[in-house]
C-alpha atoms as a PDB file:
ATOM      1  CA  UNK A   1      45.369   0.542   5.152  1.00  0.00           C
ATOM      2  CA  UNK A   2      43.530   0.999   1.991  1.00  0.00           C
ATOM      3  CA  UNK A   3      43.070  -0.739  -1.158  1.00  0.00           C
ATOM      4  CA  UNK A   4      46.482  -1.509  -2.930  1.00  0.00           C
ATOM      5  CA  UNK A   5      47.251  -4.424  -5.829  1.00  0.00           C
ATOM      6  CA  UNK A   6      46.796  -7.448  -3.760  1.00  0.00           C
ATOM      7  CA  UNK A   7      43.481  -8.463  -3.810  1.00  0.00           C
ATOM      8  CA  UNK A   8      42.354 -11.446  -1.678  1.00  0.00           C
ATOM      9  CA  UNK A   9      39.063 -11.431  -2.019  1.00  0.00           C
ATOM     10  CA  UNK A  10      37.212  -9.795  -5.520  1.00  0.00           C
ATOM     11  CA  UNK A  11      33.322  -8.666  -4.699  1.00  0.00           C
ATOM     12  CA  UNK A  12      30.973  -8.414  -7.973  1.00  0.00           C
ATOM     13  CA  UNK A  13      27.487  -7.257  -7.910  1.00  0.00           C
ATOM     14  CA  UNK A  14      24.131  -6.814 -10.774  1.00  0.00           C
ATOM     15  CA  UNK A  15      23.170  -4.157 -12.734  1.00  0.00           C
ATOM     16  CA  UNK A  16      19.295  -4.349 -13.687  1.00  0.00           C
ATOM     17  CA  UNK A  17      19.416  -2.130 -17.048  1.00  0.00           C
ATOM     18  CA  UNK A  18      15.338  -2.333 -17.358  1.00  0.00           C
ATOM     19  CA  UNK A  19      15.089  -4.886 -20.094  1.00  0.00           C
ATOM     20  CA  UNK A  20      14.902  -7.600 -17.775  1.00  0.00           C
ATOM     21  CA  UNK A  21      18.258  -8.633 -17.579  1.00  0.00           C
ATOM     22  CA  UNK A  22      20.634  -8.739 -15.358  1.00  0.00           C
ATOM     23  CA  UNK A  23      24.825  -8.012 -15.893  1.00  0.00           C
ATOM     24  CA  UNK A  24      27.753  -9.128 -13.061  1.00  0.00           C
ATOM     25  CA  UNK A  25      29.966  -6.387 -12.704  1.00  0.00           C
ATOM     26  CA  UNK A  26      32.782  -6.358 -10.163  1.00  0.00           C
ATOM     27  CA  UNK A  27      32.207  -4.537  -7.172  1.00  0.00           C
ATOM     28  CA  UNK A  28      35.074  -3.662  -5.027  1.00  0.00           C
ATOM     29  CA  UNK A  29      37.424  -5.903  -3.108  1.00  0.00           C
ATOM     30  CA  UNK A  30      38.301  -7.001   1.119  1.00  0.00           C
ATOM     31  CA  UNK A  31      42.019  -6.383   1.634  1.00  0.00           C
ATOM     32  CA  UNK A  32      43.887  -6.457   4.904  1.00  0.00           C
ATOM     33  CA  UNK A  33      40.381  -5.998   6.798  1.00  0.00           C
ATOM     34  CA  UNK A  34      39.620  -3.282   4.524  1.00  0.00           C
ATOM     35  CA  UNK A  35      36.869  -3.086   2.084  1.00  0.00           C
ATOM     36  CA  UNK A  36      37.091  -0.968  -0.795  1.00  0.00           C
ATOM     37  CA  UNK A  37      34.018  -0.563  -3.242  1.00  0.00           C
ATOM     38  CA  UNK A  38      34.380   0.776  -6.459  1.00  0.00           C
ATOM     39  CA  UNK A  39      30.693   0.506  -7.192  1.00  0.00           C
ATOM     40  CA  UNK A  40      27.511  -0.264  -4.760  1.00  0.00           C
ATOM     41  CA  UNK A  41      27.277  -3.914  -3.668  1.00  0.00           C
ATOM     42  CA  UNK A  42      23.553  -3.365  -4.780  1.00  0.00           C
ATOM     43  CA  UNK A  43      21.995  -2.451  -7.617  1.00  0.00           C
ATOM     44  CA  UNK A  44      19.503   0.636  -8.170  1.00  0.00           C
ATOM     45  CA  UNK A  45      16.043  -0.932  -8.928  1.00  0.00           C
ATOM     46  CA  UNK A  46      15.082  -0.240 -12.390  1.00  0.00           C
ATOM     47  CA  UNK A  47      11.998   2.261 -12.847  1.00  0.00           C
ATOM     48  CA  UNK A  48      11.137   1.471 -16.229  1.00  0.00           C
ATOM     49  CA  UNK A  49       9.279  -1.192 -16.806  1.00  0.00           C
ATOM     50  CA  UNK A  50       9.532  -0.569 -20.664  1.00  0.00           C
ATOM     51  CA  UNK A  51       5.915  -0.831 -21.973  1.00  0.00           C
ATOM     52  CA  UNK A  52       5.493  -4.106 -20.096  1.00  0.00           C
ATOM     53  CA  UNK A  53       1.638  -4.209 -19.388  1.00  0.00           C
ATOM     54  CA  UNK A  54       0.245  -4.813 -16.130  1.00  0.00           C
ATOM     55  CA  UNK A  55      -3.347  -6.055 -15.292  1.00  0.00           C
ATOM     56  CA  UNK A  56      -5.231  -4.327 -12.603  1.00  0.00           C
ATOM     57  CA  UNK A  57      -8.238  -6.066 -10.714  1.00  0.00           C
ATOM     58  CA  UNK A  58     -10.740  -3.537 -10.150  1.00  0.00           C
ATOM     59  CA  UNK A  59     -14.328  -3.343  -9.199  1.00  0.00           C
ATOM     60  CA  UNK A  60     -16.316   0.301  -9.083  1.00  0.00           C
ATOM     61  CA  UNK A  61     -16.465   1.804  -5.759  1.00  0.00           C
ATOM     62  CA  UNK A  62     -17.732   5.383  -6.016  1.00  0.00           C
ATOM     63  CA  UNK A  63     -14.846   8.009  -5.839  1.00  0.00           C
ATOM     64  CA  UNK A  64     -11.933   5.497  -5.572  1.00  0.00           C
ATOM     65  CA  UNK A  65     -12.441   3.616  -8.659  1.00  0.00           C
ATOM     66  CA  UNK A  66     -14.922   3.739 -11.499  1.00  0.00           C
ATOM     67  CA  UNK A  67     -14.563   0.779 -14.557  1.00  0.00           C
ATOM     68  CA  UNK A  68     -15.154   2.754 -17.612  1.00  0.00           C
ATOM     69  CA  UNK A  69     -17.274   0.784 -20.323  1.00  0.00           C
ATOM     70  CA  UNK A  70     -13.463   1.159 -22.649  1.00  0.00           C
ATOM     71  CA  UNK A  71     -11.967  -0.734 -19.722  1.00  0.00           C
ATOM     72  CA  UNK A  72      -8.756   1.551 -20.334  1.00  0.00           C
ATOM     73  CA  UNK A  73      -7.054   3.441 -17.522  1.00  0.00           C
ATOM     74  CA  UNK A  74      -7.239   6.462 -19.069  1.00  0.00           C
ATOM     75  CA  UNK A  75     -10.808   6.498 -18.910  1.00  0.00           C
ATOM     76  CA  UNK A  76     -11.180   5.481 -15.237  1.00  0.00           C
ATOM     77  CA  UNK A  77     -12.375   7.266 -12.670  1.00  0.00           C
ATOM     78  CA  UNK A  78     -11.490   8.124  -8.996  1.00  0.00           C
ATOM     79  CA  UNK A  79      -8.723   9.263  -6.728  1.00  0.00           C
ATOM     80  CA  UNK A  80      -7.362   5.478  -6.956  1.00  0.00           C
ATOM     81  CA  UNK A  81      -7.242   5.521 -10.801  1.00  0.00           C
ATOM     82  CA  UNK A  82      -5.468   8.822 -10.905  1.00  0.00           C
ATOM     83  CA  UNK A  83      -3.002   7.240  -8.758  1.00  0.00           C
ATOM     84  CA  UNK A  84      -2.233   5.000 -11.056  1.00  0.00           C
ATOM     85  CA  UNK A  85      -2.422   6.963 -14.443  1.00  0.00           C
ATOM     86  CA  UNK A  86       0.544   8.495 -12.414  1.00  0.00           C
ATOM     87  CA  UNK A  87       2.341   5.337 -11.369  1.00  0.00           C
ATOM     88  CA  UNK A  88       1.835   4.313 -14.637  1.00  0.00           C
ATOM     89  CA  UNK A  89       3.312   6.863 -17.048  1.00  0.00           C
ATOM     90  CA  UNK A  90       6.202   6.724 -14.298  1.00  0.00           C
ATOM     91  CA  UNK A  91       7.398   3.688 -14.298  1.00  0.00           C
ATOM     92  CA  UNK A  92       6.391   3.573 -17.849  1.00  0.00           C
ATOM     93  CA  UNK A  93       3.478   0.763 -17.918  1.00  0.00           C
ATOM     94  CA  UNK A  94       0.685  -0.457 -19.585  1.00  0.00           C
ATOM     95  CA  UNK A  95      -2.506  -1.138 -17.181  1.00  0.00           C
ATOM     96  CA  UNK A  96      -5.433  -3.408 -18.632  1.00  0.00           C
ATOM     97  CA  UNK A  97      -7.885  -3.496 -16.299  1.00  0.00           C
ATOM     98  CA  UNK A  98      -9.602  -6.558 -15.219  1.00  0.00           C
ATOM     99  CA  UNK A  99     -13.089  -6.208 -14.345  1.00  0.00           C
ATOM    100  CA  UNK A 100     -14.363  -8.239 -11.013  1.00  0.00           C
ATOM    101  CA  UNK A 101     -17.099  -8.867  -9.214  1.00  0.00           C
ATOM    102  CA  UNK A 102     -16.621  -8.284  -5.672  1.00  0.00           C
ATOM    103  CA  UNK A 103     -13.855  -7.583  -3.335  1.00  0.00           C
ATOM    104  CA  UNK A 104     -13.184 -11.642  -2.718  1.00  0.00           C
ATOM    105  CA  UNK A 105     -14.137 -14.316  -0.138  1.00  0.00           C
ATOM    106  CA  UNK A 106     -13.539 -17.851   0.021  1.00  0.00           C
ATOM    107  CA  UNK A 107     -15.958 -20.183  -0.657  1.00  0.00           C
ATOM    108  CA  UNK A 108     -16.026 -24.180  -0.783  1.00  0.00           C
ATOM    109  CA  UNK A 109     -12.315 -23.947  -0.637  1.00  0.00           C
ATOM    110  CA  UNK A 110     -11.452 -21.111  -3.705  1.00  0.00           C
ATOM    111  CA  UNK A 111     -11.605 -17.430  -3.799  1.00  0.00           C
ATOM    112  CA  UNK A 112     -13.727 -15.333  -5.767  1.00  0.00           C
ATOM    113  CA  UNK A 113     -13.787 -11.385  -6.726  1.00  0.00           C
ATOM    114  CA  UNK A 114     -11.050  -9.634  -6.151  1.00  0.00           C
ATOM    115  CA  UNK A 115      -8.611 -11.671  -4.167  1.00  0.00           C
ATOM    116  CA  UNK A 116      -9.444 -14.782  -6.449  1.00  0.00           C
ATOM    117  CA  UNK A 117      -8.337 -12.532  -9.962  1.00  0.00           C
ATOM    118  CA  UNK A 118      -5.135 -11.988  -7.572  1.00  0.00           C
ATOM    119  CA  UNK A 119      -4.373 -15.368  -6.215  1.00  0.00           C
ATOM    120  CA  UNK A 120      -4.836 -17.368  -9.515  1.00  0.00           C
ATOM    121  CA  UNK A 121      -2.927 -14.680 -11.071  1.00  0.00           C
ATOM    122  CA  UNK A 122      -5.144 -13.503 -13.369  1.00  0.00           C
ATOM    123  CA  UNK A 123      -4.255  -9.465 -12.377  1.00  0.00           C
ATOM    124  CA  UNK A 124      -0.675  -8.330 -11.014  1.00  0.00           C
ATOM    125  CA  UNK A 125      -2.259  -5.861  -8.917  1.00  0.00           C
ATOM    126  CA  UNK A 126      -5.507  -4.362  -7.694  1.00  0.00           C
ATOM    127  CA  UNK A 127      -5.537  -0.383  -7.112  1.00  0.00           C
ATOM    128  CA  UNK A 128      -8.615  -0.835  -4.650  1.00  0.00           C
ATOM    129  CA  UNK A 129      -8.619  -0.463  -0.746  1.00  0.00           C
ATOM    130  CA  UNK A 130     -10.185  -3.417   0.366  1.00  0.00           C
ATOM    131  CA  UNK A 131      -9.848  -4.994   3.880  1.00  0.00           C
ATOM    132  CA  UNK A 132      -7.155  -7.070   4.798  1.00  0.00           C
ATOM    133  CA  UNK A 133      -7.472 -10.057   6.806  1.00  0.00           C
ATOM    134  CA  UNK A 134      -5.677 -13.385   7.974  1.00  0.00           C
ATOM    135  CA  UNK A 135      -7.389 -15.507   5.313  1.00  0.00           C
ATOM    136  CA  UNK A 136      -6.612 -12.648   2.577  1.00  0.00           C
ATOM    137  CA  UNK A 137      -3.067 -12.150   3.467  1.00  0.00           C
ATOM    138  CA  UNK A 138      -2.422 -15.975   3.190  1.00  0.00           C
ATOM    139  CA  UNK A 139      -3.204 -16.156  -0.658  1.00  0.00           C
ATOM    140  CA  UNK A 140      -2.383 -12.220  -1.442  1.00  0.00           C
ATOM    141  CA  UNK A 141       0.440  -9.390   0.049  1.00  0.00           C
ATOM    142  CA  UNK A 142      -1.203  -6.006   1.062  1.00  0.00           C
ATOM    143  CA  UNK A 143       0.404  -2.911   0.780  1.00  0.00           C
ATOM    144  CA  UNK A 144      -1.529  -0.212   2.034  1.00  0.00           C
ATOM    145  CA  UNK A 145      -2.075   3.663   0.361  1.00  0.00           C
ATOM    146  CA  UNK A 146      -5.373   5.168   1.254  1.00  0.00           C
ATOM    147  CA  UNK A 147      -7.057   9.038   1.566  1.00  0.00           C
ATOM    148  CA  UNK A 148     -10.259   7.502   3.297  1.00  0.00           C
ATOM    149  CA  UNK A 149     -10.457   8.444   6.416  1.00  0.00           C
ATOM    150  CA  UNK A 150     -11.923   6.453   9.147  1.00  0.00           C
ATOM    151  CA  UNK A 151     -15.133   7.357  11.009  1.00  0.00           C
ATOM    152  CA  UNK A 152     -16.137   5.848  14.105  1.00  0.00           C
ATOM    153  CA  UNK A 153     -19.846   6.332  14.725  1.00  0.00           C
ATOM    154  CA  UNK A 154     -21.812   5.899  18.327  1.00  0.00           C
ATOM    155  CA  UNK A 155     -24.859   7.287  19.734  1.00  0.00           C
ATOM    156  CA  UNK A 156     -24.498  11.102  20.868  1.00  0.00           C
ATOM    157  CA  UNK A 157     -24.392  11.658  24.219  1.00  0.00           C
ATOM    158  CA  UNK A 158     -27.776  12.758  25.334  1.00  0.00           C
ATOM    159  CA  UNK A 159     -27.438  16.214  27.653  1.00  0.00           C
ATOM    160  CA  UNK A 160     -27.896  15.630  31.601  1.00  0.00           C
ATOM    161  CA  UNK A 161     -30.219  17.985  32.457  1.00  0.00           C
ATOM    162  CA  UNK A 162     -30.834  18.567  36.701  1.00  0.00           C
ATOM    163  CA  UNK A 163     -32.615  21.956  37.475  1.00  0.00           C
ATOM    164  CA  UNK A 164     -30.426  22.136  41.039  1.00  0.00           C
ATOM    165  CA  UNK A 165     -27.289  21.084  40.111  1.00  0.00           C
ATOM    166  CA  UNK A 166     -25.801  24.289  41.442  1.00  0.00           C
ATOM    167  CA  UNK A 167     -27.141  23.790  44.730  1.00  0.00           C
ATOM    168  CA  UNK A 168     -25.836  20.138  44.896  1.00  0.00           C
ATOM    169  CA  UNK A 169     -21.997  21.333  45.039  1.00  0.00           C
ATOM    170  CA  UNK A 170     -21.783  21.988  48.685  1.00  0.00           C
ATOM    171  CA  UNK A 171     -24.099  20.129  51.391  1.00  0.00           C
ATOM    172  CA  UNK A 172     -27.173  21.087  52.939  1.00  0.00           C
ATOM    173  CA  UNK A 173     -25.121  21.950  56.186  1.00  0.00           C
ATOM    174  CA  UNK A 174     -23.039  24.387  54.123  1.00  0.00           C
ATOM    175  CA  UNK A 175     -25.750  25.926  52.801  1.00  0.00           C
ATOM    176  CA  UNK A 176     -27.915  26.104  56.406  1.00  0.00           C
ATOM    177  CA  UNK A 177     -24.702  27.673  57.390  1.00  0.00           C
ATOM    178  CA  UNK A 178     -24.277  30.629  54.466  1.00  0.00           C
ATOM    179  CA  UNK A 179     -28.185  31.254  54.345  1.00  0.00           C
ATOM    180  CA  UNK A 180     -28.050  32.197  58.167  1.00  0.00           C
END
């Protein structure tokens, strides 16, 4: 049972060209329990974000991010700002960085650093790996990337020293026993 001239029912779907808009274009059709697609019910996402620019939040933290005095990508520093000079000649972007101070905390009722550029949306983004938390996720969405590794630090165990350790494996019977 495939597709034949009888359509019932007539499926359409989007196509995102990158200039913002978006076109209906028919899809496939359902026929006799049978559904026949003549192109993907959904559309590619578009990678090209056409110049658009798109403001970064960013403090300096030393070898993930470093604000150059230009403020321009190009001139930043860190593994996190050669991240995105990749992402953005990929997807074809313009980053202006917005300077902040701090990585954001709430105080009498409104955010600062950081999360408060986000949340008022005064930056799309922030390239920076700062902590998540329940308060943070409420006004911001995280999505992690990160070469940090973690480190868990504790004092080193100190060495048990007991001159007659050997002797304590069997009992004193045992050894009464093999010295006579």
């Amino acid at each position: 049972m495939g597709c034949g001239r009888n359509k019932v029912v007539k499926f359409g779907t989007v196509e995102a060209p990158g200039d913002g808009s978006w076109n209906l274009k028919m899809a496939g059709t359902w026929q006799n329990r049978t559904l026949c697609l003549t192109h993907p019910l959904w559309p590619k996402p578009s990678f090209n974000l056409m110049g658009r620019e798109v403001k970064l939040a960013v403090i300096t933290k030393v070898t993930v991010f470093s604000v150059p005095t230009s403020n321009k990508l190009a001139d930043a520093l860190g593994y996190s700002a050669e991240l995105y000079k990749e992402i953005e000649r990929r997807l074809n972007f313009t980053a202006v960085l917005v300077p902040t101070v701090g990585f954001g905390s709430k105080k009498k009722g409104s955010w600062n650093g950081m999360v408060g550029v986000l949340s008022r949306g005064e930056a799309d983004v922030s390239p920076l790996d700062f902590s998540p938390s329940f308060a943070r996720n409420e006004v911001i969405d995280f999505i992690f990337y990160s070469t940090d590794t973690v480190e868990i630090l504790s004092k080193a165990p100190t060495k048990l020293i007991q001159p007659f350790l050997l002797l304590q494996i069997f009992t004193p019977e045992v050894w009464l026993v093999t010295v006579f």
